[in-house]
C-alpha atoms as a PDB file:
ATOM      1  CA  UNK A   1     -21.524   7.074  -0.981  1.00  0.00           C
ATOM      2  CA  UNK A   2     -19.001   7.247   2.287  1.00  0.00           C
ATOM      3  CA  UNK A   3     -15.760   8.807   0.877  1.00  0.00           C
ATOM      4  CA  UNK A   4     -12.899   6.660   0.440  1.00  0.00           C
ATOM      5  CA  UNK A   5      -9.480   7.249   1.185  1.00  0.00           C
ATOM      6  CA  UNK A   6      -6.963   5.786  -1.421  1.00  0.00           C
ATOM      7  CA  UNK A   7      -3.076   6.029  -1.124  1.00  0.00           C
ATOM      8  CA  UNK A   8      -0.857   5.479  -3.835  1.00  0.00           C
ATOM      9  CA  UNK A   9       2.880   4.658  -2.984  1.00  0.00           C
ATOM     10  CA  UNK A  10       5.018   3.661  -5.252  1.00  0.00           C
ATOM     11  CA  UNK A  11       8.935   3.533  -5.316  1.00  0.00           C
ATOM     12  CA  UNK A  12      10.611   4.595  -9.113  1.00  0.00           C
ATOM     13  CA  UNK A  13      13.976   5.189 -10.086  1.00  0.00           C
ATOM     14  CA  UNK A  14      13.954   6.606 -13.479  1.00  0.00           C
ATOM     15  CA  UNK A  15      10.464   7.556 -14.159  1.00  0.00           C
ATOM     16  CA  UNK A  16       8.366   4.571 -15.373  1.00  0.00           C
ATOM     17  CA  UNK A  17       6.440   3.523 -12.420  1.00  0.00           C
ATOM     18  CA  UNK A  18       5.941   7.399 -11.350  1.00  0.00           C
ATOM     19  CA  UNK A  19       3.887   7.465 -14.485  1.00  0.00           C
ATOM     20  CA  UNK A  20       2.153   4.718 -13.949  1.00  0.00           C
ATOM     21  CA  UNK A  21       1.662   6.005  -9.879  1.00  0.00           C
ATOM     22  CA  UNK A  22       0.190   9.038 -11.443  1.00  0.00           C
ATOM     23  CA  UNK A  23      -2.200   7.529 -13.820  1.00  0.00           C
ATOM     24  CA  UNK A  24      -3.593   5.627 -10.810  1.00  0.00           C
ATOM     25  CA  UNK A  25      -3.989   8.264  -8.870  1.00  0.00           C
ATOM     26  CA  UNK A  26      -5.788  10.223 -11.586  1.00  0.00           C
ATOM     27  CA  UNK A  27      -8.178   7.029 -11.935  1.00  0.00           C
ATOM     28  CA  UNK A  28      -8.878   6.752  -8.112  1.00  0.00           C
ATOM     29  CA  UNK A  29      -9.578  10.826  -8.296  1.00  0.00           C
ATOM     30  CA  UNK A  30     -12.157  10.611 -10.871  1.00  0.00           C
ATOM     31  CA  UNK A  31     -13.830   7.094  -9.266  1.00  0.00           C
ATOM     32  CA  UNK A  32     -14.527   9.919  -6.224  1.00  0.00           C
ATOM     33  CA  UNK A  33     -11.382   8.865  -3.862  1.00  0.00           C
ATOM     34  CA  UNK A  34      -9.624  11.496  -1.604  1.00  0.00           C
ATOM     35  CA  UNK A  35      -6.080  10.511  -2.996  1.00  0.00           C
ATOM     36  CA  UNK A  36      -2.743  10.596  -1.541  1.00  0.00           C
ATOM     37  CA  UNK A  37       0.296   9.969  -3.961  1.00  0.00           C
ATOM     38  CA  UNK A  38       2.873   8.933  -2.571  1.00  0.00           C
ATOM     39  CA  UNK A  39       6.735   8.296  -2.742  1.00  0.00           C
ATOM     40  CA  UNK A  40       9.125   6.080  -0.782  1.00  0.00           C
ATOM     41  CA  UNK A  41      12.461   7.018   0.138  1.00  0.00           C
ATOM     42  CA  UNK A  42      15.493   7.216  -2.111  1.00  0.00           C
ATOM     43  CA  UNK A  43      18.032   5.015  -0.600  1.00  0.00           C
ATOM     44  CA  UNK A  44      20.332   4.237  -3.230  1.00  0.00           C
ATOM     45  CA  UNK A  45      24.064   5.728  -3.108  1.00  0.00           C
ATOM     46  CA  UNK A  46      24.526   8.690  -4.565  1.00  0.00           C
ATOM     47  CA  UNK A  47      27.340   7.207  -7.162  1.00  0.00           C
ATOM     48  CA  UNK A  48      24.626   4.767  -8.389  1.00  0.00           C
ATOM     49  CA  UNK A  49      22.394   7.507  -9.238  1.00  0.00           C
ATOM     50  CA  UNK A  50      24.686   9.343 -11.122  1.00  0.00           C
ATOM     51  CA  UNK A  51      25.638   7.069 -12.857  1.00  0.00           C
ATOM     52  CA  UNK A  52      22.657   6.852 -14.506  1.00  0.00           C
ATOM     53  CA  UNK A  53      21.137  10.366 -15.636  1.00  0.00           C
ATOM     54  CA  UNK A  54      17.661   9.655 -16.106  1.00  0.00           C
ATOM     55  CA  UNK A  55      17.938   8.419 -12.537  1.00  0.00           C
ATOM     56  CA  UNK A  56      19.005  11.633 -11.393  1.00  0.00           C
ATOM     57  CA  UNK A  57      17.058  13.692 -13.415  1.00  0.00           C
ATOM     58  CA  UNK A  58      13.785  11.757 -11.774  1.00  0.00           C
ATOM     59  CA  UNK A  59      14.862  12.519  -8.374  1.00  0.00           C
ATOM     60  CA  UNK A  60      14.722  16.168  -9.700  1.00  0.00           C
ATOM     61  CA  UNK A  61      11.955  15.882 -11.405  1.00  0.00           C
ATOM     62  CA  UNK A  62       9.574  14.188  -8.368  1.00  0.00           C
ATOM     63  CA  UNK A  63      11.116  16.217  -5.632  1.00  0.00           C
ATOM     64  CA  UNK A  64       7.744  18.028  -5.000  1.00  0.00           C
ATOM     65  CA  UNK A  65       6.396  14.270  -4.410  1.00  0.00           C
ATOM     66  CA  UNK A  66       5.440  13.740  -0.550  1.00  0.00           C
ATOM     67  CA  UNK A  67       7.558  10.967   1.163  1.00  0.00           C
ATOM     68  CA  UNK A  68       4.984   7.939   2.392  1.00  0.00           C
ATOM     69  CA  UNK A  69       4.585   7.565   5.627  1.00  0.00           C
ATOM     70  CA  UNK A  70       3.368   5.196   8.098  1.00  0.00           C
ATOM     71  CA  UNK A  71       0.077   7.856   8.404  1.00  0.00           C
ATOM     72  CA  UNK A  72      -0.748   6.823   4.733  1.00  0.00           C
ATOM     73  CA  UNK A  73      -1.609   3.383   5.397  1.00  0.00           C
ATOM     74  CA  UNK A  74      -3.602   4.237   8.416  1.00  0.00           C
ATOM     75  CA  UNK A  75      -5.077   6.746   6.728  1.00  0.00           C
ATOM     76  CA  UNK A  76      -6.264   4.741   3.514  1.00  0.00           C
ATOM     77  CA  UNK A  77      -8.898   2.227   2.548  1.00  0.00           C
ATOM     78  CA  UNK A  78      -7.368   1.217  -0.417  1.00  0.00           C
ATOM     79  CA  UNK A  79      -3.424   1.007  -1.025  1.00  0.00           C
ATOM     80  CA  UNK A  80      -1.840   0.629  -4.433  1.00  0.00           C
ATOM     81  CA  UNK A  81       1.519   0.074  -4.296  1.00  0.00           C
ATOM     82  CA  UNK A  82       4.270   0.774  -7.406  1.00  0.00           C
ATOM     83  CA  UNK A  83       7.529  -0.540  -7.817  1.00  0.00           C
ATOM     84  CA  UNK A  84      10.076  -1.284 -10.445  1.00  0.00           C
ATOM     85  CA  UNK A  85      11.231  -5.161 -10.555  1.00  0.00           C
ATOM     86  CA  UNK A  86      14.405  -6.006  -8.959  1.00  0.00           C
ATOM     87  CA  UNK A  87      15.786  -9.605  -9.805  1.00  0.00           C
ATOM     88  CA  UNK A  88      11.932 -10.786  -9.889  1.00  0.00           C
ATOM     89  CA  UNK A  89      10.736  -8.658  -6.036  1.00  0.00           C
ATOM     90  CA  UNK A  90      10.140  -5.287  -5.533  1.00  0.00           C
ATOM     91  CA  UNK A  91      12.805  -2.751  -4.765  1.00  0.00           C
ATOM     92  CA  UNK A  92      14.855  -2.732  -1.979  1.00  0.00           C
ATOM     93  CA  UNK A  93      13.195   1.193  -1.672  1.00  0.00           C
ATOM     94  CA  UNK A  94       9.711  -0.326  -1.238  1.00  0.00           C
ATOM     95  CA  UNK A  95      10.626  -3.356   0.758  1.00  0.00           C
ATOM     96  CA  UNK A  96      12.053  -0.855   3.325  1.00  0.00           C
ATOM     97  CA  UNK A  97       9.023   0.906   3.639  1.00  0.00           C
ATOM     98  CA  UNK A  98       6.943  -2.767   4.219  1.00  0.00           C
ATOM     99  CA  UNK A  99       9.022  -3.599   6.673  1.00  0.00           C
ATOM    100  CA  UNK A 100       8.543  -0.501   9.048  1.00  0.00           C
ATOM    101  CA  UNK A 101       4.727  -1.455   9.194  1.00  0.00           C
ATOM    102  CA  UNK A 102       5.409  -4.063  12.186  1.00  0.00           C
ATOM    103  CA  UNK A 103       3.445  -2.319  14.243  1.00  0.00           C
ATOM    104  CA  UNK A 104       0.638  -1.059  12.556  1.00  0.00           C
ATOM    105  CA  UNK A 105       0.342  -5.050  11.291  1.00  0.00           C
ATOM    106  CA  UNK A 106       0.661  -6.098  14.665  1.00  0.00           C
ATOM    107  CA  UNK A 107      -2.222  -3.941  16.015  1.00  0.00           C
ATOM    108  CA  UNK A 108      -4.660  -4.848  13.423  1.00  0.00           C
ATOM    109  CA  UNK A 109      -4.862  -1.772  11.152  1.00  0.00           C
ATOM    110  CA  UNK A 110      -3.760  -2.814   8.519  1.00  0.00           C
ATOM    111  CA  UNK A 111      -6.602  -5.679   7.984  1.00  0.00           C
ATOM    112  CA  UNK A 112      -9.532  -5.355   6.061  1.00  0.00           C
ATOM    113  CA  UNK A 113      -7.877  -2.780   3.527  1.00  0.00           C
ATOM    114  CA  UNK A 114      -8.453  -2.723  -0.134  1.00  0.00           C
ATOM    115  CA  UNK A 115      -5.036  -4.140  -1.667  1.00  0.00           C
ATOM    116  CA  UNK A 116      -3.538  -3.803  -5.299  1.00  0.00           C
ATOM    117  CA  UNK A 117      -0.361  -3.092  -7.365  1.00  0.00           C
ATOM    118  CA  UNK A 118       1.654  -2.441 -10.423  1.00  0.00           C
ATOM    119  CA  UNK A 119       5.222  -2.774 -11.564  1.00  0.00           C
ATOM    120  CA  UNK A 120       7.928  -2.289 -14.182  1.00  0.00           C
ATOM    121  CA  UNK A 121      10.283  -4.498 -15.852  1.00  0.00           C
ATOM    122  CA  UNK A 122      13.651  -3.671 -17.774  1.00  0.00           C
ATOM    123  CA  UNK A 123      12.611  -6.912 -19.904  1.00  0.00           C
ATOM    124  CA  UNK A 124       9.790  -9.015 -21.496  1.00  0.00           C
ATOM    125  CA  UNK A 125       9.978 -11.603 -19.496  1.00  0.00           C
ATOM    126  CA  UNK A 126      12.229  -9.347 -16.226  1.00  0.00           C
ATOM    127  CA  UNK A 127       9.495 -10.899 -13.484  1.00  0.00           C
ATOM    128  CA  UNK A 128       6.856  -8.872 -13.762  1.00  0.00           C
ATOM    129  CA  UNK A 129       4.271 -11.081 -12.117  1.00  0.00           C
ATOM    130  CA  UNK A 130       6.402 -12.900  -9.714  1.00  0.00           C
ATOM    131  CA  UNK A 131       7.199  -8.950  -8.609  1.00  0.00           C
ATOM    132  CA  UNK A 132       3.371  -8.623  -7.838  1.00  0.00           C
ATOM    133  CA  UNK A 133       2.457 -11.694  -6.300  1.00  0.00           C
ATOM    134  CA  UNK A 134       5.664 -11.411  -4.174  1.00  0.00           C
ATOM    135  CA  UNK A 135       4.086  -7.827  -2.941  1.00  0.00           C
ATOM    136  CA  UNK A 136       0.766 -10.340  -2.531  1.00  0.00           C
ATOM    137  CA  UNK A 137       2.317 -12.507   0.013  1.00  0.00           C
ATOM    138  CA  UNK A 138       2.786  -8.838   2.165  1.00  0.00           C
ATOM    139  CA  UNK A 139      -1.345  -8.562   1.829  1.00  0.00           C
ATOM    140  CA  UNK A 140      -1.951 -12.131   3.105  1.00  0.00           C
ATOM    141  CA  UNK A 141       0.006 -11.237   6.354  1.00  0.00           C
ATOM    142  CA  UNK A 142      -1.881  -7.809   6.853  1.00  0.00           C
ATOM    143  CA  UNK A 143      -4.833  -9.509   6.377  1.00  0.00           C
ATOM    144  CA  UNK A 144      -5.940  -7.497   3.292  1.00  0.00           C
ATOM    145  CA  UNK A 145      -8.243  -7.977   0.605  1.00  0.00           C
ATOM    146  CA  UNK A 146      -6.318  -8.585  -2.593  1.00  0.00           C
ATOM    147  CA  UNK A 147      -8.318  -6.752  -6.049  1.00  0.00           C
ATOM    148  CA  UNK A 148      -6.503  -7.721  -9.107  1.00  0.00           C
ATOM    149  CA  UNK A 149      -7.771  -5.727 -12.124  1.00  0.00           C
ATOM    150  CA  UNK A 150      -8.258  -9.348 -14.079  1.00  0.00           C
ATOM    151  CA  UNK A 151      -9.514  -9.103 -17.369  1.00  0.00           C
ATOM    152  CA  UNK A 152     -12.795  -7.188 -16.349  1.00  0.00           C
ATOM    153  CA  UNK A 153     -12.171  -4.595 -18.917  1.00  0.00           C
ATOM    154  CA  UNK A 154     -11.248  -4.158 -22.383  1.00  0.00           C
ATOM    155  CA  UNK A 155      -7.883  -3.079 -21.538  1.00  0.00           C
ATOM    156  CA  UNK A 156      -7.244  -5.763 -19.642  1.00  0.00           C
ATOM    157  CA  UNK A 157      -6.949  -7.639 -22.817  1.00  0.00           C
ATOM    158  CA  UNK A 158      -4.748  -4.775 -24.724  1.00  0.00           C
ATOM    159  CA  UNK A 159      -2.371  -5.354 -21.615  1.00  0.00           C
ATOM    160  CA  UNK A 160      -2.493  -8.440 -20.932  1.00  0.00           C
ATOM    161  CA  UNK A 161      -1.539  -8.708 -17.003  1.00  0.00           C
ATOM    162  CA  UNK A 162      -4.437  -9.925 -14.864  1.00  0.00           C
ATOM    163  CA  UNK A 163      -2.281  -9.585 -12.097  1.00  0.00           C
ATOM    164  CA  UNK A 164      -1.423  -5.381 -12.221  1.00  0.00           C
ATOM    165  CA  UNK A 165      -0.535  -2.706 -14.382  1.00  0.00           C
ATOM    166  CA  UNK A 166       2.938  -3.321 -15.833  1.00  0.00           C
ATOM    167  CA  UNK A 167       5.000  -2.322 -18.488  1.00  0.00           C
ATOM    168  CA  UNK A 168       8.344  -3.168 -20.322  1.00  0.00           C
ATOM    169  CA  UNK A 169      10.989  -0.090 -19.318  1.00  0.00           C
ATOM    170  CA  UNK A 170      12.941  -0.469 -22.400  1.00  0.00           C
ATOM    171  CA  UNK A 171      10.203   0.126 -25.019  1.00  0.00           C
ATOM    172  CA  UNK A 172      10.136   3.533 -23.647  1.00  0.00           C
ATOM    173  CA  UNK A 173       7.838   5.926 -21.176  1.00  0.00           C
ATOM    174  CA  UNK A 174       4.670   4.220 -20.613  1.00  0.00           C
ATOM    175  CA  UNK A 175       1.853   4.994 -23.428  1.00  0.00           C
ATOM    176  CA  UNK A 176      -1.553   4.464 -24.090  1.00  0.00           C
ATOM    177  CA  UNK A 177      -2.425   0.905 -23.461  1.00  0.00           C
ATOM    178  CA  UNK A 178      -0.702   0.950 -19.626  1.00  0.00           C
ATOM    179  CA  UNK A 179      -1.357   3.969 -18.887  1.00  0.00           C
ATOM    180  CA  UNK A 180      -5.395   3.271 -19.183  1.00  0.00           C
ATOM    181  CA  UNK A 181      -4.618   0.029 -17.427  1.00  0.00           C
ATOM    182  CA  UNK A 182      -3.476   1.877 -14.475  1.00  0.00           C
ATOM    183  CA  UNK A 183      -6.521   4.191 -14.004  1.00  0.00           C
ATOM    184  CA  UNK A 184      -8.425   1.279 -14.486  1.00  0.00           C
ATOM    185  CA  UNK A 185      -6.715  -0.790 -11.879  1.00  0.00           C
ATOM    186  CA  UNK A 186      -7.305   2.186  -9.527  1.00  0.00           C
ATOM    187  CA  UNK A 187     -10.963   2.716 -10.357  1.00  0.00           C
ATOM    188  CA  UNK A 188     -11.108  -0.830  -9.693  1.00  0.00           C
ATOM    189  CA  UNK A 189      -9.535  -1.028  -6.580  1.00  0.00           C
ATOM    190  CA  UNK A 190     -11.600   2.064  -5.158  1.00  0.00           C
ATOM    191  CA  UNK A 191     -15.025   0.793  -6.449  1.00  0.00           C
ATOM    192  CA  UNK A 192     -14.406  -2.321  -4.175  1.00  0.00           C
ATOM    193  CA  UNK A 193     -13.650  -0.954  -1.291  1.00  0.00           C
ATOM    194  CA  UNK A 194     -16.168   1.993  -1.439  1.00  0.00           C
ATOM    195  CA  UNK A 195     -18.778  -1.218  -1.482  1.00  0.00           C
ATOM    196  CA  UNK A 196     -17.066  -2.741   1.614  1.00  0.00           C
ATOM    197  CA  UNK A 197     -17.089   0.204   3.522  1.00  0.00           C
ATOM    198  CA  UNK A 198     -20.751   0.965   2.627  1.00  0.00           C
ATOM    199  CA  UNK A 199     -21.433  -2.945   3.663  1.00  0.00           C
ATOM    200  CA  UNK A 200     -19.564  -2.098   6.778  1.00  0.00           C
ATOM    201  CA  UNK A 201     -21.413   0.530   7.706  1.00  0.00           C
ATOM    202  CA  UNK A 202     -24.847  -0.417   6.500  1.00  0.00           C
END
């Protein structure tokens, strides 16, 4: 099997969705991906975050994390992206990242990529799918192909997002059940696009 190339790049403020970044990237790791993880730039003001000191302790904590780059999407087959909800979308941190990719859109490589990702919610009910199908509509207009986990394992079920990996901030750092769904998700997500690029190259 051709190696595949799978980036993970995710945006977190306090820690949730980092966990749930790393999980994925340990599931595309042992599905055989090369794996790039991945964070997005900080661009909150500096009285936000301390105001809040799990927010500062993350950036402390994931300072050793690479910053994404444009390189990383070129780079990849398969992209998961991670972000926490904000008012029902992803974070302004992530957004800002999307929309520097005008011109890698605009010359066709970003097409034909392996698409996929997972979020966090402060709430039960804080938009956790409309967060993910919003980050859908950016995969329609690259042209990608869009690999939900569903419920094609028994995780699935103990989750209970078709959609992507995500988990309810409040009840605490992500456990078990989402942490498995991540690695899944990844495993996933890197199984079908190590068959496209075999089909491509066949």
């Amino acid at each position: 099997m051709r190696t595949v190339n799978a980036a993970i790049i995710y945006y977190s403020s306090t820690g949730t969705v980092h966990a749930l970044a790393s999980a994925a990237a340990e599931g595309a790791e042992k599905a055989g991906a090369q794996v790039r993880l991945r964070r997005v730039p900080e661009l909150a003001p500096q009285h936000a975050i301390d105001a809040n000191p799990a927010w500062a302790q993350h950036i402390e904590d994931a300072a050793d994390v690479t910053e994404a780059a444009l390189d990383d999407l070129e780079w990849a087959d398969v992209v998961l992206f991670g972000t926490p909800t904000r008012f029902g979308n992803p974070s302004m941190q992530l957004k800002a990242f999307i929309d520097t990719t005008g011109g890698l859109w605009r010359e066709g490589r970003l097409a034909g990529k392996v698409y996929s990702a997972f979020t966090s919610t402060g709430t039960a009910h804080g938009g956790q799918e409309s967060t993910i199908l919003a980050l859908g509509n950016v995969f329609y207009h690259w042209g990608g192909v869009i690999v939900p986990p569903g419920y094609t394992d028994p995780v699935q079920f103990e989750l209970g997002n078709p959609y992507g990996t995500s988990h309810r901030a409040a009840d605490g750092a992500p456990g078990d059940v989402p942490l498995r769904a991540a690695a899944y998700q990844a495993r996933r997500a890197v199984d079908v696009a190590a068959a496209l690029k075999a089909a491509r190259t066949a």
